[in-house]
N, C-alpha and C. Protein backbone atom coordinates (compact mmCIF):
# COMPACT_ATOMS: atom_id res chain seq x y z
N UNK A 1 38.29 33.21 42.94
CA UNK A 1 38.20 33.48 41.52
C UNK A 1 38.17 32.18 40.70
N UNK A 2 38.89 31.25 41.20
CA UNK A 2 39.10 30.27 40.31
C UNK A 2 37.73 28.74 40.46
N UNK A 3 36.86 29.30 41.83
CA UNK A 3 35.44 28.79 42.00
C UNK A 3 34.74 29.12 41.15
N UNK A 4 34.92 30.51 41.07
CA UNK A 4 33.67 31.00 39.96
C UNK A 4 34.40 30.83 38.41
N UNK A 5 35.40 30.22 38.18
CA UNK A 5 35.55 30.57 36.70
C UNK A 5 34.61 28.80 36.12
N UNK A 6 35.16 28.10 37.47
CA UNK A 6 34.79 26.67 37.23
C UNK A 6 33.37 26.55 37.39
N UNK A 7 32.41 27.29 37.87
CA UNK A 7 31.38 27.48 38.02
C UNK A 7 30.94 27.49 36.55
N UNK A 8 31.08 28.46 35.80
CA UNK A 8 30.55 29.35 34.72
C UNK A 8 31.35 27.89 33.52
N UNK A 9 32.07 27.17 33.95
CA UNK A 9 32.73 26.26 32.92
C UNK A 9 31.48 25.23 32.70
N UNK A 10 30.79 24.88 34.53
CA UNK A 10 29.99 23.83 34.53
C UNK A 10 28.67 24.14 33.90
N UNK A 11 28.31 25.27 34.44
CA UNK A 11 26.96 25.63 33.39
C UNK A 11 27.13 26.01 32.10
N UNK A 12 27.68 25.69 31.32
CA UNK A 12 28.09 25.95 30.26
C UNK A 12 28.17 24.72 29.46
N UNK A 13 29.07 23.86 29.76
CA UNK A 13 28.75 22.77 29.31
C UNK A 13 27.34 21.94 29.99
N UNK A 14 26.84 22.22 30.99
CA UNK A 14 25.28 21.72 31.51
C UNK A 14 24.49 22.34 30.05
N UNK A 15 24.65 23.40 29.70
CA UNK A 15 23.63 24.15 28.53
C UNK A 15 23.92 23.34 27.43
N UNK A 16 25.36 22.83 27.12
CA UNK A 16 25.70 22.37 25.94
C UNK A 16 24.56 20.78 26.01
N UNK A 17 24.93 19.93 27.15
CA UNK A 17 24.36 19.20 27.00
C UNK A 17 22.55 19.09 26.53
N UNK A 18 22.12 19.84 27.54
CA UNK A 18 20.51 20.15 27.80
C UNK A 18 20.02 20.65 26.16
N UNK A 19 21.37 21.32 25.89
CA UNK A 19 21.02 21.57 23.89
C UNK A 19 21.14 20.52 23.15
N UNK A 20 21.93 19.59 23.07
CA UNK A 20 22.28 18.53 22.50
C UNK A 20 21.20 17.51 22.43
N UNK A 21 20.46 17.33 23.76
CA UNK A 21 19.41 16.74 24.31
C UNK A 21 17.85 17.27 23.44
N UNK A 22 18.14 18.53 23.32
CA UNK A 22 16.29 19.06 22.97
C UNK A 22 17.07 18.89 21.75
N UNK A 23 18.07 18.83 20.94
CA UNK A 23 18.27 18.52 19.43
C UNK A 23 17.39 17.41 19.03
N UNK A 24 18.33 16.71 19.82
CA UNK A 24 18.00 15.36 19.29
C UNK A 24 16.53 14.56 19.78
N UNK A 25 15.42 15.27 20.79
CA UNK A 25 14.13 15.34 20.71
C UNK A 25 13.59 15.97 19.85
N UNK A 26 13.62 16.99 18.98
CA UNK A 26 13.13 17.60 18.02
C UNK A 26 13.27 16.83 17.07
N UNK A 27 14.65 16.25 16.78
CA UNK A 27 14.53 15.14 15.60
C UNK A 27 13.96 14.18 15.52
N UNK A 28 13.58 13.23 16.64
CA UNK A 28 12.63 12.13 16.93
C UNK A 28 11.45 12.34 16.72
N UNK A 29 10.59 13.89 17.22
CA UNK A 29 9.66 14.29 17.06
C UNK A 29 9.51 14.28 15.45
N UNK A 30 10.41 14.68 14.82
CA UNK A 30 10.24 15.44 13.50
C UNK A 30 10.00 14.22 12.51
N UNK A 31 10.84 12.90 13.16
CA UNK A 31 11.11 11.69 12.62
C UNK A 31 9.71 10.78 12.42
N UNK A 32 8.80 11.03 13.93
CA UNK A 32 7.65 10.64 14.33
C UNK A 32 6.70 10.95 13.57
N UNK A 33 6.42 12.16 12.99
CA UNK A 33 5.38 13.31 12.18
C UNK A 33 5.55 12.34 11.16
N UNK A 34 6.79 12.25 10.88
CA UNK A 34 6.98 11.99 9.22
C UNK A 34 6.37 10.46 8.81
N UNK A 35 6.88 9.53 9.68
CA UNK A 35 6.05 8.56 9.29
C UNK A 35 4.84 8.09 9.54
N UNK A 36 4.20 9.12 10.20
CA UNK A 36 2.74 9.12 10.49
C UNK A 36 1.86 9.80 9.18
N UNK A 37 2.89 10.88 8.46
CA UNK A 37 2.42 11.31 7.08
C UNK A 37 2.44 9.87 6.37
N UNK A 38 3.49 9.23 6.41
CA UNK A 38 3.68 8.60 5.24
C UNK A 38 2.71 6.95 5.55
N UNK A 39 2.46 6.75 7.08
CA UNK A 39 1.57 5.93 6.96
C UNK A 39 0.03 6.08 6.42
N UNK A 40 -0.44 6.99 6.53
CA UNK A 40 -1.62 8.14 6.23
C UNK A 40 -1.51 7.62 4.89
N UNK A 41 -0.98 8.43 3.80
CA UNK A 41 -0.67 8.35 2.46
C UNK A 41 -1.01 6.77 2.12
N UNK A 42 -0.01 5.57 2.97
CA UNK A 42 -0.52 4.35 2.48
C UNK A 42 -1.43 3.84 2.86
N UNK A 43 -2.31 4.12 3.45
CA UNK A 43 -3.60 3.74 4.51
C UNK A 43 -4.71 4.30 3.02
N UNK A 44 -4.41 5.39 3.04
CA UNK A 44 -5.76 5.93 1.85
C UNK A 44 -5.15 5.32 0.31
N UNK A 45 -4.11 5.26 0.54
CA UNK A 45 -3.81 4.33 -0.98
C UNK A 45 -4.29 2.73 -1.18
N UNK A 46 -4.14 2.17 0.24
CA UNK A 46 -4.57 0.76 0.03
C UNK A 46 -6.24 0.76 0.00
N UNK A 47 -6.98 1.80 0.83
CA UNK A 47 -8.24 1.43 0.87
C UNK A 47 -8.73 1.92 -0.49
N UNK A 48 -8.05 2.97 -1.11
CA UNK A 48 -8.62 3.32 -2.78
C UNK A 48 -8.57 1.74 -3.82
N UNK A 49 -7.36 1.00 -3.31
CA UNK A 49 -7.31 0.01 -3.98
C UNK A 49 -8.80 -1.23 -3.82
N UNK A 50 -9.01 -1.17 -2.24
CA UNK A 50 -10.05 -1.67 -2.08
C UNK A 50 -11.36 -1.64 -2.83
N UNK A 51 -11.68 -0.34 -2.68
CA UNK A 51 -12.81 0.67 -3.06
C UNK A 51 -12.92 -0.23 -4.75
N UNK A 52 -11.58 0.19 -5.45
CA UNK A 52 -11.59 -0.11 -6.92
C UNK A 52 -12.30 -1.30 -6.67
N UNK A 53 -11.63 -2.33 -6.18
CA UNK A 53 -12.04 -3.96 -6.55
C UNK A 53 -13.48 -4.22 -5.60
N UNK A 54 -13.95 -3.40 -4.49
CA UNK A 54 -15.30 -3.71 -4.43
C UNK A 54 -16.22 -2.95 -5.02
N UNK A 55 -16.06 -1.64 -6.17
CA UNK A 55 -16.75 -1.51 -7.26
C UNK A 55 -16.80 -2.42 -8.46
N UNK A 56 -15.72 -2.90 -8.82
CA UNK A 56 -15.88 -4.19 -9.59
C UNK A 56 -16.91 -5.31 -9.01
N UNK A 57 -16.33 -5.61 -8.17
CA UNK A 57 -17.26 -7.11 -7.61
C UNK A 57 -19.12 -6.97 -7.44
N UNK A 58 -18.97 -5.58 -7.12
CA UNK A 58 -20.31 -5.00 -6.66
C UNK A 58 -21.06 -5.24 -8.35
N UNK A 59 -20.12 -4.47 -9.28
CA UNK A 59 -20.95 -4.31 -10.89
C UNK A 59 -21.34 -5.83 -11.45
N UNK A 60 -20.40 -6.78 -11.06
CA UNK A 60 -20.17 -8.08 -11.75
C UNK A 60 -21.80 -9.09 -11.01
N UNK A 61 -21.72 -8.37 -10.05
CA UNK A 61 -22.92 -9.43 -9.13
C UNK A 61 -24.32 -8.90 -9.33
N UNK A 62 -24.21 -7.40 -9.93
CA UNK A 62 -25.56 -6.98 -10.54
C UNK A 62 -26.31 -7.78 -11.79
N UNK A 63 -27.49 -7.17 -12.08
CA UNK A 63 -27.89 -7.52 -13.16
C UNK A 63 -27.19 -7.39 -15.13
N UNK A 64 -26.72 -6.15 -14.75
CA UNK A 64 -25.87 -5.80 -15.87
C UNK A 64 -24.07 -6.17 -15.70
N UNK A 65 -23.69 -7.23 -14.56
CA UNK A 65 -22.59 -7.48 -14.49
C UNK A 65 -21.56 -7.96 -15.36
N UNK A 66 -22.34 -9.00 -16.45
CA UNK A 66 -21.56 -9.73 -17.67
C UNK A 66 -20.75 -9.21 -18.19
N UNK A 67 -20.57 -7.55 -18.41
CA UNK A 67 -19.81 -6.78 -19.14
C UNK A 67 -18.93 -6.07 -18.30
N UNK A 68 -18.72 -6.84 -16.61
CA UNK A 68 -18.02 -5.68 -16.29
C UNK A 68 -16.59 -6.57 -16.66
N UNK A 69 -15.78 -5.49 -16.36
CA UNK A 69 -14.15 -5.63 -16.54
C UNK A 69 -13.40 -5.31 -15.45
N UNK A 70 -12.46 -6.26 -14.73
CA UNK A 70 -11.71 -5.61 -13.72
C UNK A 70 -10.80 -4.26 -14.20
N UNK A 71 -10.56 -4.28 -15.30
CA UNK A 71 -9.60 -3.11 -15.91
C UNK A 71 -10.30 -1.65 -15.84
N UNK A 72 -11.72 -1.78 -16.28
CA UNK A 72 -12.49 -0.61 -15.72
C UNK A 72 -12.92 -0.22 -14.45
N UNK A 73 -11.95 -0.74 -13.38
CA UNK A 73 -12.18 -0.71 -12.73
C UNK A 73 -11.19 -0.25 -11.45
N UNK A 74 -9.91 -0.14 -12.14
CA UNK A 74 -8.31 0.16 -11.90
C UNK A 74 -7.49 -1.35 -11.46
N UNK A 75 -7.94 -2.23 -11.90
CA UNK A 75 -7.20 -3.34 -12.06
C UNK A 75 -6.31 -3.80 -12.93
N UNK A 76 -4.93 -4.50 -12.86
CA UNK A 76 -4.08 -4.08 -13.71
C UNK A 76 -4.21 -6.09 -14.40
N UNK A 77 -4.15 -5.95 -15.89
CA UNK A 77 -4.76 -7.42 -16.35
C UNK A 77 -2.94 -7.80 -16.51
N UNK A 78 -2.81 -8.64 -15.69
CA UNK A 78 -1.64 -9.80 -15.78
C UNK A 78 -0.82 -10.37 -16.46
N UNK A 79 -2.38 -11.04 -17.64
CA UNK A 79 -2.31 -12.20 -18.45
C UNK A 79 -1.90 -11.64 -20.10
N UNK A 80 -1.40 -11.67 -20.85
CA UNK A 80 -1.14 -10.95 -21.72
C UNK A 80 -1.86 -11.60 -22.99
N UNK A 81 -2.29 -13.19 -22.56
CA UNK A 81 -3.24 -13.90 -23.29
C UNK A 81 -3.81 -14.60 -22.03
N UNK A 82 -4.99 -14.84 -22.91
CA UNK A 82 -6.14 -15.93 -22.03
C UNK A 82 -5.27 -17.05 -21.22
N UNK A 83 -5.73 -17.44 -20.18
CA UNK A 83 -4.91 -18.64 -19.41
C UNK A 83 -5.82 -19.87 -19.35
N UNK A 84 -5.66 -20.91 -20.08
CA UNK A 84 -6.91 -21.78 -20.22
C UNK A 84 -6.26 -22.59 -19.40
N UNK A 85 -7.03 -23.77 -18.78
CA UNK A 85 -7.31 -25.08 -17.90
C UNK A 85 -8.08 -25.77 -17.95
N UNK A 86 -7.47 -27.06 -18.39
CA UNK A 86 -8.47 -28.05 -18.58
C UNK A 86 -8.70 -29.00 -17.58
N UNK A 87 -10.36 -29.33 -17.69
CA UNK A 87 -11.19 -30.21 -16.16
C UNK A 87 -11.03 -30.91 -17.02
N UNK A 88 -10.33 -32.16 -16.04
CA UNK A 88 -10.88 -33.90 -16.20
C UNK A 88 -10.07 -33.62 -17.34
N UNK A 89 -10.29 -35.13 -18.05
CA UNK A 89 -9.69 -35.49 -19.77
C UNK A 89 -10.39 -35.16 -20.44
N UNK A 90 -11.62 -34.57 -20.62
CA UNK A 90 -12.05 -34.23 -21.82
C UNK A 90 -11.91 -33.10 -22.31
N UNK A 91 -11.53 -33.04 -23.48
CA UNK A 91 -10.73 -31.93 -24.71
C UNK A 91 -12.01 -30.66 -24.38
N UNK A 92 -13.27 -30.58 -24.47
CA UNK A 92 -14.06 -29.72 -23.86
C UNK A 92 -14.08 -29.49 -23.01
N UNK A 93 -13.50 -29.69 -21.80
CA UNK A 93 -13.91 -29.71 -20.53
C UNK A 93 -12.67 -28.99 -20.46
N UNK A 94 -12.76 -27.08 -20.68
CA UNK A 94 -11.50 -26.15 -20.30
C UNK A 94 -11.98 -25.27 -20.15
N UNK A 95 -11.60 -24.10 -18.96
CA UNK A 95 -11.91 -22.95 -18.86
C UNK A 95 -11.05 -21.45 -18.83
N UNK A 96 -11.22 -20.64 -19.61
CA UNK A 96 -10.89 -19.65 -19.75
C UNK A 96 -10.52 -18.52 -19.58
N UNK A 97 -9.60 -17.96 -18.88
CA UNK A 97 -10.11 -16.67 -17.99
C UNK A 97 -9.13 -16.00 -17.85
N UNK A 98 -9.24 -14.45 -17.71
CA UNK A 98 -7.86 -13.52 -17.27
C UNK A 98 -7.44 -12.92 -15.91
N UNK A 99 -6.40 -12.95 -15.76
CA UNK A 99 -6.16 -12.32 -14.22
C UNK A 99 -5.55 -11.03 -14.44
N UNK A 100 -6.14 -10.48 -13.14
CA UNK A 100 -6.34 -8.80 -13.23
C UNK A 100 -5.72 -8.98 -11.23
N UNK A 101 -5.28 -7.66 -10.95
CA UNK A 101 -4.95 -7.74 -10.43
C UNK A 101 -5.09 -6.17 -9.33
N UNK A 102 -5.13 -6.21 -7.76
CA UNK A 102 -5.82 -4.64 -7.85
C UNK A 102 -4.65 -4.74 -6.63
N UNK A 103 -3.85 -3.30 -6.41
CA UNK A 103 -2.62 -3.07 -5.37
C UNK A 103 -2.68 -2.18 -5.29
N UNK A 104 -1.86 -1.81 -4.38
CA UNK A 104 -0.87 -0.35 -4.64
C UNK A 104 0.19 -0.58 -4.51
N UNK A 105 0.47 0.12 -5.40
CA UNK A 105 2.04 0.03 -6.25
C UNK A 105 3.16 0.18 -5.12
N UNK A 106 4.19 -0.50 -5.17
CA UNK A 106 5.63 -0.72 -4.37
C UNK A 106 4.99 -1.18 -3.21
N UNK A 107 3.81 -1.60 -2.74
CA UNK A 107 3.27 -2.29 -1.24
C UNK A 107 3.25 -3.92 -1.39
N UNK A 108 4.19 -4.42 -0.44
CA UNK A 108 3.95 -5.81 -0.69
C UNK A 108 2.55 -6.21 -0.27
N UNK A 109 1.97 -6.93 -0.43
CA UNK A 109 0.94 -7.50 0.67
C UNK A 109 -0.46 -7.01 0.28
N UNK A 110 -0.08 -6.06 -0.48
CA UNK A 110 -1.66 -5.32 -0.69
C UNK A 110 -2.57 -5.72 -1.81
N UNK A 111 -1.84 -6.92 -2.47
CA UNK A 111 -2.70 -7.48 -4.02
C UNK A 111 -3.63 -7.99 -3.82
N UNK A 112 -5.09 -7.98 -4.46
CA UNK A 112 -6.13 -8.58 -4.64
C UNK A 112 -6.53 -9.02 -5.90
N UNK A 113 -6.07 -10.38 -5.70
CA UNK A 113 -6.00 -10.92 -7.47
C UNK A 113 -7.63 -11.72 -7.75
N UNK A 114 -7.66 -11.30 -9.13
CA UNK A 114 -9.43 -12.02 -9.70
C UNK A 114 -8.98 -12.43 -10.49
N UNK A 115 -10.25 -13.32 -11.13
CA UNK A 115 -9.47 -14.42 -12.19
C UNK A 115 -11.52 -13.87 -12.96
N UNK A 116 -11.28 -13.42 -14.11
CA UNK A 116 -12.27 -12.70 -14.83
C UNK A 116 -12.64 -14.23 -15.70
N UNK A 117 -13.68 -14.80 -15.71
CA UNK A 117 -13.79 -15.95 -17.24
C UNK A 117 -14.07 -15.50 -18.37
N UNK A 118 -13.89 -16.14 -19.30
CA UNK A 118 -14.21 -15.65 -20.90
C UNK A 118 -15.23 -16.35 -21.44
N UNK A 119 -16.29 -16.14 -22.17
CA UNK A 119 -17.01 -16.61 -22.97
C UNK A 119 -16.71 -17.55 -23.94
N UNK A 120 -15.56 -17.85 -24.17
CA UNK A 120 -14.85 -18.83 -25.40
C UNK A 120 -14.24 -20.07 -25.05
């Protein structure tokens, strides 16, 4: 009697374990899914960012490019005024221009910065 009670003790806790075990595979699994969603999500977020800034670059190198704007383009402008720099010593010799900037948001690493010139 006391074979079989120890019997029924061992498979019992054998089940507990073997449960404990497919728990905590289901959670790994579940763990796995999830950041495969969430790499997904940033994969099509960074290449939208792309997309933006090689529709810009694409408009700017056309014939009607002069007027494009990185901002129309989902680029975020930086500069809150013009950022001038001056070549060499001469008082004319400066150039003009704004920085725009194309990411996705909270991603380190993903910025693609332009520097737009100004006519002035």
């Amino acid at each position: 009697m006391k074979r079989r009670a120890s019997l029924l003790i061992e498979i019992m806790v054998a089940i507990l374990i073997f449960t404990t075990g497919l728990i905590g595979l289901a959670g790994s699994i579940m763990l796995a899914l999830k950041m495969v969603a969430q790499s997904e999500a940033t994969t099509v977020a960074e290449q939208n960012a792309i997309n933006q800034y090689e529709r810009y670059m694409a408009k700017r190198l056309s014939k009607e490019g002069a007027s494009a704007k990185p901002g129309d383009y989902g680029g975020v402008q930086l500069s809150t005024s013009p950022i001038s720099v001056a070549i060499g010593t001469s008082t004319s010799g400066r150039i003009t221009f704004d920085l725009y900037k194309f990411a996705v948001d909270n991603k380190k690493g993903s910025e693609i910065y332009v520097l737009q010139g100004r006519g002035d």
